[in-house]
N, C-alpha and C. Protein backbone atom coordinates (compact mmCIF):
# COMPACT_ATOMS: atom_id res chain seq x y z
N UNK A 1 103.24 189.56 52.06
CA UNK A 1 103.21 188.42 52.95
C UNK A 1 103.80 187.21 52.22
N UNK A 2 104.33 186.49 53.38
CA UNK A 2 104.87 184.94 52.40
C UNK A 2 103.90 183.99 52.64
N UNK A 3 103.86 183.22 51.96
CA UNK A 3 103.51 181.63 51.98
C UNK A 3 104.10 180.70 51.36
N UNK A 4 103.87 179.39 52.53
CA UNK A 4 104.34 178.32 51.89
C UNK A 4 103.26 177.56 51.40
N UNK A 5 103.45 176.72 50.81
CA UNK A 5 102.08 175.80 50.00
C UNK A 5 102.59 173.80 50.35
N UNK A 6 101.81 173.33 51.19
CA UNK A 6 102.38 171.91 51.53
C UNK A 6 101.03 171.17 51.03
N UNK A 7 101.04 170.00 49.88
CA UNK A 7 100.05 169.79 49.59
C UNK A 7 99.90 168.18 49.70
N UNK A 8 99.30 167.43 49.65
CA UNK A 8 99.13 165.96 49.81
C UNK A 8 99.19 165.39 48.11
N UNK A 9 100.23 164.88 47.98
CA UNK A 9 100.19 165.04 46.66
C UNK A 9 100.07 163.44 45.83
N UNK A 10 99.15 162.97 46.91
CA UNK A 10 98.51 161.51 46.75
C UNK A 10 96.97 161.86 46.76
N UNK A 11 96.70 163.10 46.67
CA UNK A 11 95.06 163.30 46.50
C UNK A 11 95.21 164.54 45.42
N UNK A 12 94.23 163.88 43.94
CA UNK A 12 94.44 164.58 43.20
C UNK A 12 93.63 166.33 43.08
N UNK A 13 92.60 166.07 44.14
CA UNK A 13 91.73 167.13 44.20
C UNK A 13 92.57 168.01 45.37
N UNK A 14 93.90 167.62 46.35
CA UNK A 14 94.94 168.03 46.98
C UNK A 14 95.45 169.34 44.99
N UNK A 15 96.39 168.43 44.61
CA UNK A 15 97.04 169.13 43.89
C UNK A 15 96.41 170.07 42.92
N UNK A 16 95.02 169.80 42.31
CA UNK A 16 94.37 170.74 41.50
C UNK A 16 94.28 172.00 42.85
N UNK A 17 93.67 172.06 44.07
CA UNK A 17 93.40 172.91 44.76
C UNK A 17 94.57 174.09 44.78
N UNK A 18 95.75 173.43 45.00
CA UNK A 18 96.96 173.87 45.47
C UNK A 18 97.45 174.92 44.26
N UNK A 19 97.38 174.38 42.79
CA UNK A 19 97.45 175.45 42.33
C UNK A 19 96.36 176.70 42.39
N UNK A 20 94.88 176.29 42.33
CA UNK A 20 94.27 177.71 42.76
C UNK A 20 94.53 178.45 43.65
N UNK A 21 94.87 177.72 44.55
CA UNK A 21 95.58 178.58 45.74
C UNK A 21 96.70 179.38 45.98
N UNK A 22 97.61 178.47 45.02
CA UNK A 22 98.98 179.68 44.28
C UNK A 22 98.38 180.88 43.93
N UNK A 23 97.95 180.83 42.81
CA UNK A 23 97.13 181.40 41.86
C UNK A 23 96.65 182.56 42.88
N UNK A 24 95.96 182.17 43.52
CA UNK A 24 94.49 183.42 44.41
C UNK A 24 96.15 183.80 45.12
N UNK A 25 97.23 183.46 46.20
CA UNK A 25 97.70 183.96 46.19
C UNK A 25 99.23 185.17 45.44
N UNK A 26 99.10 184.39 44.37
CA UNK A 26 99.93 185.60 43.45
C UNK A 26 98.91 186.52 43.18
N UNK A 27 97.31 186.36 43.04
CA UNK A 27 96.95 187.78 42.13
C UNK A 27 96.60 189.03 43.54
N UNK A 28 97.16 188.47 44.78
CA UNK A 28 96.74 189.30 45.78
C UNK A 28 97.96 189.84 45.88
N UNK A 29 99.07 189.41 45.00
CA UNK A 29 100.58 190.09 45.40
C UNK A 29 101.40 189.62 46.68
N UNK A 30 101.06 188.94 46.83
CA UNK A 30 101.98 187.94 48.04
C UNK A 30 103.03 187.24 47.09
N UNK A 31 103.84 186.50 48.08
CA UNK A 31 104.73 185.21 47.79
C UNK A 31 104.39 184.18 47.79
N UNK A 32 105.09 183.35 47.13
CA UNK A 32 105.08 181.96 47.61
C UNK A 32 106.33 181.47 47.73
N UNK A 33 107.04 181.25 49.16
CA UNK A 33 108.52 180.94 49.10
C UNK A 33 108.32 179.33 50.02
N UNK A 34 109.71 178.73 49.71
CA UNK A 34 109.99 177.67 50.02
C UNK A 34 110.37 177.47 51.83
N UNK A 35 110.69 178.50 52.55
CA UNK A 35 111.49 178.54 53.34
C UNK A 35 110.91 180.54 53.93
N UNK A 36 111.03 180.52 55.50
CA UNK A 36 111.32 181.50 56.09
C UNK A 36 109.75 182.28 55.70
N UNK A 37 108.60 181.35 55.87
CA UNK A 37 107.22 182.22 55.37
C UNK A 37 106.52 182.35 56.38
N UNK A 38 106.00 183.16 56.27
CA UNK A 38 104.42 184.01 57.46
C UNK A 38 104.09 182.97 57.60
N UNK A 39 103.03 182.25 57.02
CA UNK A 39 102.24 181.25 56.95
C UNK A 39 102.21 180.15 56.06
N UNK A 40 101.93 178.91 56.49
CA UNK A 40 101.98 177.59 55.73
C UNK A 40 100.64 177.25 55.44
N UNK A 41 99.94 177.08 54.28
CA UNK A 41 99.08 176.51 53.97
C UNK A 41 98.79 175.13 53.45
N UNK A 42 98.27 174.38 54.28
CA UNK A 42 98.32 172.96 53.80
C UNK A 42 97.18 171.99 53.55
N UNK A 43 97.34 171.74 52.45
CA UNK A 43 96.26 171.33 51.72
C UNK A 43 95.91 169.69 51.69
N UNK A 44 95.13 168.77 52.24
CA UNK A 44 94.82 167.56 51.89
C UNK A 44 94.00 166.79 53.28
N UNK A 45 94.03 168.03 54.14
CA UNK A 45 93.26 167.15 55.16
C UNK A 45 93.82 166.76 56.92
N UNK A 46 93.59 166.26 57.63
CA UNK A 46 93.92 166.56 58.95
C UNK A 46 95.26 165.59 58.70
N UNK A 47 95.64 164.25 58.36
CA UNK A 47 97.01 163.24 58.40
C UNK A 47 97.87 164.38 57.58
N UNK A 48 97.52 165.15 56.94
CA UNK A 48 98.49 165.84 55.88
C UNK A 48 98.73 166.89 56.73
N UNK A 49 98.31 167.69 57.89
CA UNK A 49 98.43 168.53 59.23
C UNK A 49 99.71 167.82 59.77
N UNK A 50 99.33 166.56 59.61
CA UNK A 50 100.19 165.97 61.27
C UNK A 50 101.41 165.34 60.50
N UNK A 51 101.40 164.82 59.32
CA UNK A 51 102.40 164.39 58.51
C UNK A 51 103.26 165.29 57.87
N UNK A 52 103.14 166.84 58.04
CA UNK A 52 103.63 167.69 57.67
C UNK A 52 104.53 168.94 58.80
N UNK A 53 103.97 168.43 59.74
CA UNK A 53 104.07 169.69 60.79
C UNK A 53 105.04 170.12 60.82
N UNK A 54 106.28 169.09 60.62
CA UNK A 54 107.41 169.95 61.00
C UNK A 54 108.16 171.01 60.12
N UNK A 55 107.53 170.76 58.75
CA UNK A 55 107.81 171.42 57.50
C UNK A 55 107.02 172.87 57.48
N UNK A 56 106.13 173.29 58.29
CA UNK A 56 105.51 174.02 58.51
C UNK A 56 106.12 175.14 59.36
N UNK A 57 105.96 176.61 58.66
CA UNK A 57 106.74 177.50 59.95
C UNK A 57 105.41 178.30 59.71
N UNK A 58 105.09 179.65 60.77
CA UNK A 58 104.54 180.51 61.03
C UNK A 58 102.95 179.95 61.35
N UNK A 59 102.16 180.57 61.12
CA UNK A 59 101.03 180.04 60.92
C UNK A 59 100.22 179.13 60.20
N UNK A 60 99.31 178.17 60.52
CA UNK A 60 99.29 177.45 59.65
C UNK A 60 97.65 177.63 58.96
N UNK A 61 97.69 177.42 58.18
CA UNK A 61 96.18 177.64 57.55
C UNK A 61 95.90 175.85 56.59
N UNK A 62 94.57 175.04 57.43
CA UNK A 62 94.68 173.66 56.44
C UNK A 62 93.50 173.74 55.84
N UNK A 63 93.39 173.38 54.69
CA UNK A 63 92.49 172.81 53.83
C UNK A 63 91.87 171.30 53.68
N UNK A 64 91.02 170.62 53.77
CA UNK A 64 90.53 169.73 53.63
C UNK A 64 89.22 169.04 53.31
N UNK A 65 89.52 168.36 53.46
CA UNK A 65 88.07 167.12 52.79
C UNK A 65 86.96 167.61 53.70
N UNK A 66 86.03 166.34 53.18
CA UNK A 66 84.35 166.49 53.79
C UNK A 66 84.63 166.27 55.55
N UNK A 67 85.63 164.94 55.72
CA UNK A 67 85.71 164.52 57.03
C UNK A 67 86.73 165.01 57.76
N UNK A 68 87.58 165.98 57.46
CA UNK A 68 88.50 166.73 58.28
C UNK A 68 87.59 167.40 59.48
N UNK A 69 88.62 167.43 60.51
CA UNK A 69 87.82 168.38 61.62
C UNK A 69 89.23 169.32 62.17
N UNK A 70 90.26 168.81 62.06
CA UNK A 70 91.21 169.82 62.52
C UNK A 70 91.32 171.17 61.45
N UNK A 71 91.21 170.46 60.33
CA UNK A 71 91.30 171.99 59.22
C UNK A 71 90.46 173.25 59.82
N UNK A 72 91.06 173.76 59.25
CA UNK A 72 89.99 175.40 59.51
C UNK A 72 89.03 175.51 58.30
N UNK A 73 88.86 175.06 57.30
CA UNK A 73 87.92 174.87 55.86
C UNK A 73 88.12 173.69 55.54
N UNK A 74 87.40 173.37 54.58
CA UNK A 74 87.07 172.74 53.51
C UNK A 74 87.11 173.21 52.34
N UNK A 75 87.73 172.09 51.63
CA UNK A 75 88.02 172.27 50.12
C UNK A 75 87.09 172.61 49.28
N UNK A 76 85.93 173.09 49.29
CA UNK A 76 84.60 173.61 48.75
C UNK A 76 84.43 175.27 48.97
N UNK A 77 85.02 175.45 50.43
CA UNK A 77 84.41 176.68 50.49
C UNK A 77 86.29 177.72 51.46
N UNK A 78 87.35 177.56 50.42
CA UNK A 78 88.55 177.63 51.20
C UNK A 78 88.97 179.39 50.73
N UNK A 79 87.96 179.81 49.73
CA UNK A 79 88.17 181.80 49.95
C UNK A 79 87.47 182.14 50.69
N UNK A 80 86.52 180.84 51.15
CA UNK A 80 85.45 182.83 52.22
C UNK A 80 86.32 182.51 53.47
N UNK A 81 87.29 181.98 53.81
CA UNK A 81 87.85 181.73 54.74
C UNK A 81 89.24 183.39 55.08
């Protein structure tokens, strides 16, 4: 599977996440490509959803803060997802 990784990179707990998230996805044997991916994962919260969208192809999977509500997780609990 591919992924892309779009991260808010004005929140530093954005960019630490983003590499675990590389990370969890290389040791599952996936990709991480720039362009032409299954799914976009985007990390920093619901403005980082909407400030990003168009950079986004396939599915999107977001990560965010305590006060996000559009994300599908939170940055605390973003593997049991």
């Amino acid at each position: 599977m591919r992924f892309k990784i779009i991260v808010n990179r004005e929140k530093k707990w954005a960019k630490n996440l983003g590499q675990k998230v590389a990370n969890f996805i290389r040791g599952m044997g996936s990709k991480i490509v720039l362009k032409n991916e299954e799914v976009s994962i985007i990390i920093g919260g619901d403005g980082t959803i909407f400030f990003h969208k168009d950079n986004a192809n396939g599915a999107i999977f977001a990560i965010g803060g305590k006060n996000s509500v559009v994300c599908q997780t939170k940055k605390e609990n973003w593997k049991k997802k």
